[in-house]
C-alpha atoms as a PDB file:
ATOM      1  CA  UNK A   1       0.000   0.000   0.000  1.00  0.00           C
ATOM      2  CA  UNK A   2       1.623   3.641  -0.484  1.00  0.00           C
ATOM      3  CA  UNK A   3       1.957   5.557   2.394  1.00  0.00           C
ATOM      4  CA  UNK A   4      -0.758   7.905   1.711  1.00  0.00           C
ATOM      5  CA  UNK A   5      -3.295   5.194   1.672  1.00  0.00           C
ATOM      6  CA  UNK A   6      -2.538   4.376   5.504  1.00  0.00           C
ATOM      7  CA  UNK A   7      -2.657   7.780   6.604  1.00  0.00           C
ATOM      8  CA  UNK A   8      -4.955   8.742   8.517  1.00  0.00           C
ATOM      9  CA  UNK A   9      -3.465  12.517   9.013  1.00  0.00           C
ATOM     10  CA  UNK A  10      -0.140  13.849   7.451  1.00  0.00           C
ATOM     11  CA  UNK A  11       2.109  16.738   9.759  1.00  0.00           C
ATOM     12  CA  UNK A  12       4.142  19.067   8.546  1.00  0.00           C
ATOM     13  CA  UNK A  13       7.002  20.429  10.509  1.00  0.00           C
ATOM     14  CA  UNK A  14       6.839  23.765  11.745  1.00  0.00           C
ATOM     15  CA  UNK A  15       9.584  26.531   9.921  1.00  0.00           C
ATOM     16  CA  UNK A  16      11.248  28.995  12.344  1.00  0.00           C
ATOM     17  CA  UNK A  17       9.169  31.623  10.474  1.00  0.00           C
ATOM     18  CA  UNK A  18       6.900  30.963  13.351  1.00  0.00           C
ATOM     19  CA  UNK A  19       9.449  31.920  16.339  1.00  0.00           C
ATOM     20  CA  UNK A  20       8.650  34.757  18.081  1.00  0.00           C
ATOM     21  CA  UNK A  21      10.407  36.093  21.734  1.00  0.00           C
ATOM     22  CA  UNK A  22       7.258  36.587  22.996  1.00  0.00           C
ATOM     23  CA  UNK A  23       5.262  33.287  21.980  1.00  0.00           C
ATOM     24  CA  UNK A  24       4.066  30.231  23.533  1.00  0.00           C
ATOM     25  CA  UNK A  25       6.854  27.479  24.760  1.00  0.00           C
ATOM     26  CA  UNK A  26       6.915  24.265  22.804  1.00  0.00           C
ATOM     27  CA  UNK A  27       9.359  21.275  22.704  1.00  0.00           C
ATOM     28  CA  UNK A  28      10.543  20.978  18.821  1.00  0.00           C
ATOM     29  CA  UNK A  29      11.922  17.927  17.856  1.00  0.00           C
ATOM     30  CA  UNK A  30      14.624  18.255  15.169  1.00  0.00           C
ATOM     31  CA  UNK A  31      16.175  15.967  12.717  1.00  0.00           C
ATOM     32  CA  UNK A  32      19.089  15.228  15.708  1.00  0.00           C
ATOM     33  CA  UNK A  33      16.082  13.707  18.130  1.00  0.00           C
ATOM     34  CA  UNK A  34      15.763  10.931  15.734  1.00  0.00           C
ATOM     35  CA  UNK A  35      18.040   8.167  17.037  1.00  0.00           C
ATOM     36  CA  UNK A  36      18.034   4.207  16.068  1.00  0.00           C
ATOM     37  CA  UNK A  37      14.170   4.732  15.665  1.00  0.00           C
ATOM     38  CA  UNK A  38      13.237   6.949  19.024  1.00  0.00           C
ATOM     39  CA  UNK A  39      12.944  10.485  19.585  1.00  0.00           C
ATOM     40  CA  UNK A  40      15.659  11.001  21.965  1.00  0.00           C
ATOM     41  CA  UNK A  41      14.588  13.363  24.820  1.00  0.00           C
ATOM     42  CA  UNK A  42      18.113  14.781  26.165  1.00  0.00           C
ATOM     43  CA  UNK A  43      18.602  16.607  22.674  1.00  0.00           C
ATOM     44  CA  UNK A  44      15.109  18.136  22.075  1.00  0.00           C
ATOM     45  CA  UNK A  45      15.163  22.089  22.779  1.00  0.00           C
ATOM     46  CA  UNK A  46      12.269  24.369  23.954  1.00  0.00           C
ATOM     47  CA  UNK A  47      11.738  27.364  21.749  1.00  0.00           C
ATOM     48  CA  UNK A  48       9.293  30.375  21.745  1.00  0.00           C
ATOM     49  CA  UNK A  49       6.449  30.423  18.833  1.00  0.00           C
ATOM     50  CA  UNK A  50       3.455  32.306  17.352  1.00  0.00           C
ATOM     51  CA  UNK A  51       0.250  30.319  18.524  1.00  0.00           C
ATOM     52  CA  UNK A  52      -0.929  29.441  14.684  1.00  0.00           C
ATOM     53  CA  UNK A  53      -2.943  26.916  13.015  1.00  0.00           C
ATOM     54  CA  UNK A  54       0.700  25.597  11.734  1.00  0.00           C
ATOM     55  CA  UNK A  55       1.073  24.749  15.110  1.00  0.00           C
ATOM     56  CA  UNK A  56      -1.736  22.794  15.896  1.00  0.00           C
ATOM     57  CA  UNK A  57      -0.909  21.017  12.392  1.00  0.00           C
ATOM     58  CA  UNK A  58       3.144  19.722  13.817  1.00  0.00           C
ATOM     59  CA  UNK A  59       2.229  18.711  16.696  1.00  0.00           C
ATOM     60  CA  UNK A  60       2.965  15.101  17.950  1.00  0.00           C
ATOM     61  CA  UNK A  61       0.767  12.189  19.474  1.00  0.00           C
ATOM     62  CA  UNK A  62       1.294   9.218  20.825  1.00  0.00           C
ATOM     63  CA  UNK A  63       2.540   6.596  17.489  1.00  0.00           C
ATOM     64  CA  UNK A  64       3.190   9.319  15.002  1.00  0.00           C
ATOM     65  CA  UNK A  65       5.635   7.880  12.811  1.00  0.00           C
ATOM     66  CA  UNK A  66       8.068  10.747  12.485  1.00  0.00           C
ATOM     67  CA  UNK A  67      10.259  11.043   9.367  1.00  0.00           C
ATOM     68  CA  UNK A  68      13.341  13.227   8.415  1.00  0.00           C
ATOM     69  CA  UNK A  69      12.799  14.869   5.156  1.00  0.00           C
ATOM     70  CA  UNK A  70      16.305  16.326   4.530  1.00  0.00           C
ATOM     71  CA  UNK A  71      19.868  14.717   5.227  1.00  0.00           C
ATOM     72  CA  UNK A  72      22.141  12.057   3.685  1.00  0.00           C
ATOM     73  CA  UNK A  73      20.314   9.649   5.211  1.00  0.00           C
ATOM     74  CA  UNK A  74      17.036   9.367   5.999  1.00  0.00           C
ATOM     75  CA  UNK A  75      15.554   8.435   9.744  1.00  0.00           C
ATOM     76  CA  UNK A  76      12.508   7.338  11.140  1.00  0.00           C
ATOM     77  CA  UNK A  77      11.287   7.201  14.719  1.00  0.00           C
ATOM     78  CA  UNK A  78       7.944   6.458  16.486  1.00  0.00           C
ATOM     79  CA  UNK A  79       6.683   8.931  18.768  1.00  0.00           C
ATOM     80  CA  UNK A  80       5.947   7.624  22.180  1.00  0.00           C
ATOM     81  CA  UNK A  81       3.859   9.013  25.362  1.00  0.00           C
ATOM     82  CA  UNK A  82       7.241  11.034  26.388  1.00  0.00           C
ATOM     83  CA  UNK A  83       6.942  13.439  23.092  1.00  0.00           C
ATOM     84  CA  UNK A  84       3.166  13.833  22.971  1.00  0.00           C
ATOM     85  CA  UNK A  85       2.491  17.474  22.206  1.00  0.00           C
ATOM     86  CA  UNK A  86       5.892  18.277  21.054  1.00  0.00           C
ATOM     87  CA  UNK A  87       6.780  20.137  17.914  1.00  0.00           C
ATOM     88  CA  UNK A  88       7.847  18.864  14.772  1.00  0.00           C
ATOM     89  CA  UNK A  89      10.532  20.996  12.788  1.00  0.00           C
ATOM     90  CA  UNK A  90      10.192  22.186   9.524  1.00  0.00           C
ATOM     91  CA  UNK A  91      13.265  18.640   8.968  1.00  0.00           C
ATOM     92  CA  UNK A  92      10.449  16.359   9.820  1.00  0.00           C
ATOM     93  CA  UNK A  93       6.711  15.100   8.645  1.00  0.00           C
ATOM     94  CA  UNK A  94       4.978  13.126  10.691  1.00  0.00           C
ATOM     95  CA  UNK A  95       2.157  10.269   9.818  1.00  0.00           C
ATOM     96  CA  UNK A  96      -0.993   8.987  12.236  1.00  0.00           C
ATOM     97  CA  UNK A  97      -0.986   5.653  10.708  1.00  0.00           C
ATOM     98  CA  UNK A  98      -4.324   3.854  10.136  1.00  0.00           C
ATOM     99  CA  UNK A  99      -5.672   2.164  13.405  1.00  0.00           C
ATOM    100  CA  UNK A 100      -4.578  -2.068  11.606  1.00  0.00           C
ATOM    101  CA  UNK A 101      -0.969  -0.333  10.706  1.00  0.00           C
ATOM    102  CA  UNK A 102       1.810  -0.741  13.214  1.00  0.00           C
ATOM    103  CA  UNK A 103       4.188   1.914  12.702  1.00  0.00           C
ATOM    104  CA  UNK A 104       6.519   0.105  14.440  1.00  0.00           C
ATOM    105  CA  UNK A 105       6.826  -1.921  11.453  1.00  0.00           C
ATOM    106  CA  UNK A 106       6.711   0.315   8.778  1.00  0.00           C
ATOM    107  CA  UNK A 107       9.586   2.668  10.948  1.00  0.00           C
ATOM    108  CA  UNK A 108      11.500  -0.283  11.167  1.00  0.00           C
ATOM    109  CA  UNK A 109      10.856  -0.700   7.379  1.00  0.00           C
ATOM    110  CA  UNK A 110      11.866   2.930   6.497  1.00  0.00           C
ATOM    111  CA  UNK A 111      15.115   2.632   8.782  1.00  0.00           C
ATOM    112  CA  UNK A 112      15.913  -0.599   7.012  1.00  0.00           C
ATOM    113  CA  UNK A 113      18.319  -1.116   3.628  1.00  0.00           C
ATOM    114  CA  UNK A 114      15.489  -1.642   1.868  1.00  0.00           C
ATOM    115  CA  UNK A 115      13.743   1.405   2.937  1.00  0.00           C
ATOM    116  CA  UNK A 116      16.343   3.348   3.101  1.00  0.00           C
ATOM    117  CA  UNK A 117      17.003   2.421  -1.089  1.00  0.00           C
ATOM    118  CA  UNK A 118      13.778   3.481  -1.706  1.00  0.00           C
ATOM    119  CA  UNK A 119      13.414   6.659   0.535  1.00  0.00           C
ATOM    120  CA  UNK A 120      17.005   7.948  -1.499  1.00  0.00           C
ATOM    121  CA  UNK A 121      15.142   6.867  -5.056  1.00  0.00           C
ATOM    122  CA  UNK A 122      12.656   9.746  -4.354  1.00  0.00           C
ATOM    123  CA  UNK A 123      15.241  12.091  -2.683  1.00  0.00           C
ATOM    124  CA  UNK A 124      15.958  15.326  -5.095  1.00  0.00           C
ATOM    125  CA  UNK A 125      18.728  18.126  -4.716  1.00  0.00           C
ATOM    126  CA  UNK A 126      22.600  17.834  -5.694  1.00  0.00           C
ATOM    127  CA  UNK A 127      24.081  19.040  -1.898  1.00  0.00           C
ATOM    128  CA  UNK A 128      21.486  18.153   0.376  1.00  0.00           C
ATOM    129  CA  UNK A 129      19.216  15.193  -0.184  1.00  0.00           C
ATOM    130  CA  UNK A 130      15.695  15.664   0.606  1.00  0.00           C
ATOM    131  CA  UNK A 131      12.101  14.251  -0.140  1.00  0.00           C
ATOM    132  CA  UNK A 132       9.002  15.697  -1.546  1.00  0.00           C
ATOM    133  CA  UNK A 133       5.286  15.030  -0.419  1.00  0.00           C
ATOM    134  CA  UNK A 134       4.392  13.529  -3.847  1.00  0.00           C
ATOM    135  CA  UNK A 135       7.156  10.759  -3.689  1.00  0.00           C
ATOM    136  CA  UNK A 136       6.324  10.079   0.059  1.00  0.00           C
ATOM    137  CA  UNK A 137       2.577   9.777  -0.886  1.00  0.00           C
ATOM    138  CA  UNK A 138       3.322   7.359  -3.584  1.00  0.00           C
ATOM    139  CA  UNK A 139       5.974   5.267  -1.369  1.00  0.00           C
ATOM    140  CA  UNK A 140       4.797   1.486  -1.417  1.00  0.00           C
ATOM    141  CA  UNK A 141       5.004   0.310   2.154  1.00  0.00           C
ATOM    142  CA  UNK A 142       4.422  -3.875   2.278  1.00  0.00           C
ATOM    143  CA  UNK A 143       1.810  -4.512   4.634  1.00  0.00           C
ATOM    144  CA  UNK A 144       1.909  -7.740   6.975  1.00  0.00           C
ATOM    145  CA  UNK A 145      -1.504  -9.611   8.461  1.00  0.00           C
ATOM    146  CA  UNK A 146      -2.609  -7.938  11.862  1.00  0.00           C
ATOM    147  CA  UNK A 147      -1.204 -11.465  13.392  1.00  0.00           C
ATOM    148  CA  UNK A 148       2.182 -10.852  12.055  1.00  0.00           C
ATOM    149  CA  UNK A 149       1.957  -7.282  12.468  1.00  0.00           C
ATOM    150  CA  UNK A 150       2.222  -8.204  16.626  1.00  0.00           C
ATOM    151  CA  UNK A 151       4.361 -10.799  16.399  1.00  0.00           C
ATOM    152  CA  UNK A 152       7.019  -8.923  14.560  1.00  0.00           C
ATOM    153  CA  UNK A 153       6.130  -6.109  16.455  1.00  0.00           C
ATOM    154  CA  UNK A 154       7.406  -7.853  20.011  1.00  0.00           C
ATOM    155  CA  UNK A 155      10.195  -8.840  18.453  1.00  0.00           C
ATOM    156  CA  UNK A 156      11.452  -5.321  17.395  1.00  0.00           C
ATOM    157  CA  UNK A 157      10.567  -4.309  21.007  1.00  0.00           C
ATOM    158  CA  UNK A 158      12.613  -6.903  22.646  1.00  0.00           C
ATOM    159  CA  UNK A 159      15.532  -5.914  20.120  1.00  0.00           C
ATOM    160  CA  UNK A 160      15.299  -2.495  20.926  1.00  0.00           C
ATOM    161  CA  UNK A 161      15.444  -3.257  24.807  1.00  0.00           C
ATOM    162  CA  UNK A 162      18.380  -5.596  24.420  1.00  0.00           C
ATOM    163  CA  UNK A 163      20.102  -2.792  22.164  1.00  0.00           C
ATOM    164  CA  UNK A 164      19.090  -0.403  25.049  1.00  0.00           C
ATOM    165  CA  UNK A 165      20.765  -2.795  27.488  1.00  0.00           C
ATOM    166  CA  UNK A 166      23.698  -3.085  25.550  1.00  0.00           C
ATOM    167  CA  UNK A 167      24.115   1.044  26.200  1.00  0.00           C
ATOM    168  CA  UNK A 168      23.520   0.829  29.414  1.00  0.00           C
ATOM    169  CA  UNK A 169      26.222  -1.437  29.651  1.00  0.00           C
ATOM    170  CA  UNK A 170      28.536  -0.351  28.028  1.00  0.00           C
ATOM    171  CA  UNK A 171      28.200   3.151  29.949  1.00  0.00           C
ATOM    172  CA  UNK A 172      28.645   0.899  33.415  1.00  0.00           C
ATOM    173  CA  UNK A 173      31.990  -0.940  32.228  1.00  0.00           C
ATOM    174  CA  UNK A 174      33.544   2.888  31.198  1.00  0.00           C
ATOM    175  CA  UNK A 175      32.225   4.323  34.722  1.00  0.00           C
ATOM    176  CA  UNK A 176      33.974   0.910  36.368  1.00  0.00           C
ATOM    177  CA  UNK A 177      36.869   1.171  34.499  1.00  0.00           C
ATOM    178  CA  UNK A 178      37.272   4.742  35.309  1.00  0.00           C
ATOM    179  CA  UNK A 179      36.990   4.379  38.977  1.00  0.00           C
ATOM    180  CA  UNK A 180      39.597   1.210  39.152  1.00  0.00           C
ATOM    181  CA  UNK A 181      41.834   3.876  37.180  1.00  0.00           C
ATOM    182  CA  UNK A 182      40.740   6.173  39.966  1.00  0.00           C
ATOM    183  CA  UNK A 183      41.509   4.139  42.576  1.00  0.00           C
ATOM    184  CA  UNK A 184      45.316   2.492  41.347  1.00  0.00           C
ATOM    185  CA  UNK A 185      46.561   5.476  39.553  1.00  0.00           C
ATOM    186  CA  UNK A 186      44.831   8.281  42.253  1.00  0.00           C
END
């Protein structure tokens, strides 16, 4: 199916025309959130914009598959209860999938090889690569059965916790290693 035909709603990102000193405070994710399929929180700024429709119209909820629109590569992320009613920038569109879509699956799919060969077929511009809402609207997206829809579903969630482990791991041995330095070296 292309990616139009499971959308429910498409989001455009929100274009510091809309900044103003004196505006409301909103959280805008930017192209640098969008990390190994998450929105990472620690890099997301606040910023100060007009109250407009536009807005209303970038602004996240829960499972919006997020998508960069400009870069070398191309990244996708789904959004989770942490980024609900953030901002999207002007890098990003975002997608509220069809209720029988997982966009789990179709993130992972767009973050894959595969995906990833097809997002850069559609990609225009010489220095910076970036996509058009025609090509994304036409972009076939396979489509699995609801019942392997949730199977492959768990199994990208326990990947993504081992991965997460793995981090956290990895941050432990450097903080042990660093106090045994510490404590033989002073």
């Amino acid at each position: 199916k292309t990616l139009k035909s499971i959308s429910l709603k498409i989001k455009r990102g929100l274009s510091s025309y809309y900044n103003d000193v004196g505006g409301t405070i909103v959280h805008l994710i930017n192209i640098r959130d969008i990390q190994q399929g998450r929105v990472i929180l620690d890099t997301i700024e606040s910023v100060k914009v007009k109250e407009t429709s536009a807005l209303e119209n970038s602004t996240i909820e829960e499972n919006d598959l997020i998508l960069t629109i400009k870069g070398n590569t191309f990244k996708s992320a789904v959004a989770d209860k942490s980024v609900k009613g953030f901002v999207i920038s002007a890098n990003l569109i975002a997608f509220t999938l069809d209720k029988e879509i997982n966009p789990h699956i179709i993130s992972a799919y767009l973050n894959s090889a595969i995906g990833q060969k097809e997002l850069q077929a559609r990609a225009g511009g010489a220095v910076q690569k970036a996509l058009n809402m025609k090509s994304l609207y036409n972009l076939e997206i396979p489509i699995l059965p609801i019942n392997k829809q949730q199977v492959f579903s768990r199994y990208l969630s326990l990947s993504q916790e081992y991965d997460e482990l793995l981090v956290k791991e990895q941050e432990l041995r450097r903080k042990i290693n660093s106090a045994i330095v510490q404590t033989y070296m002073g």
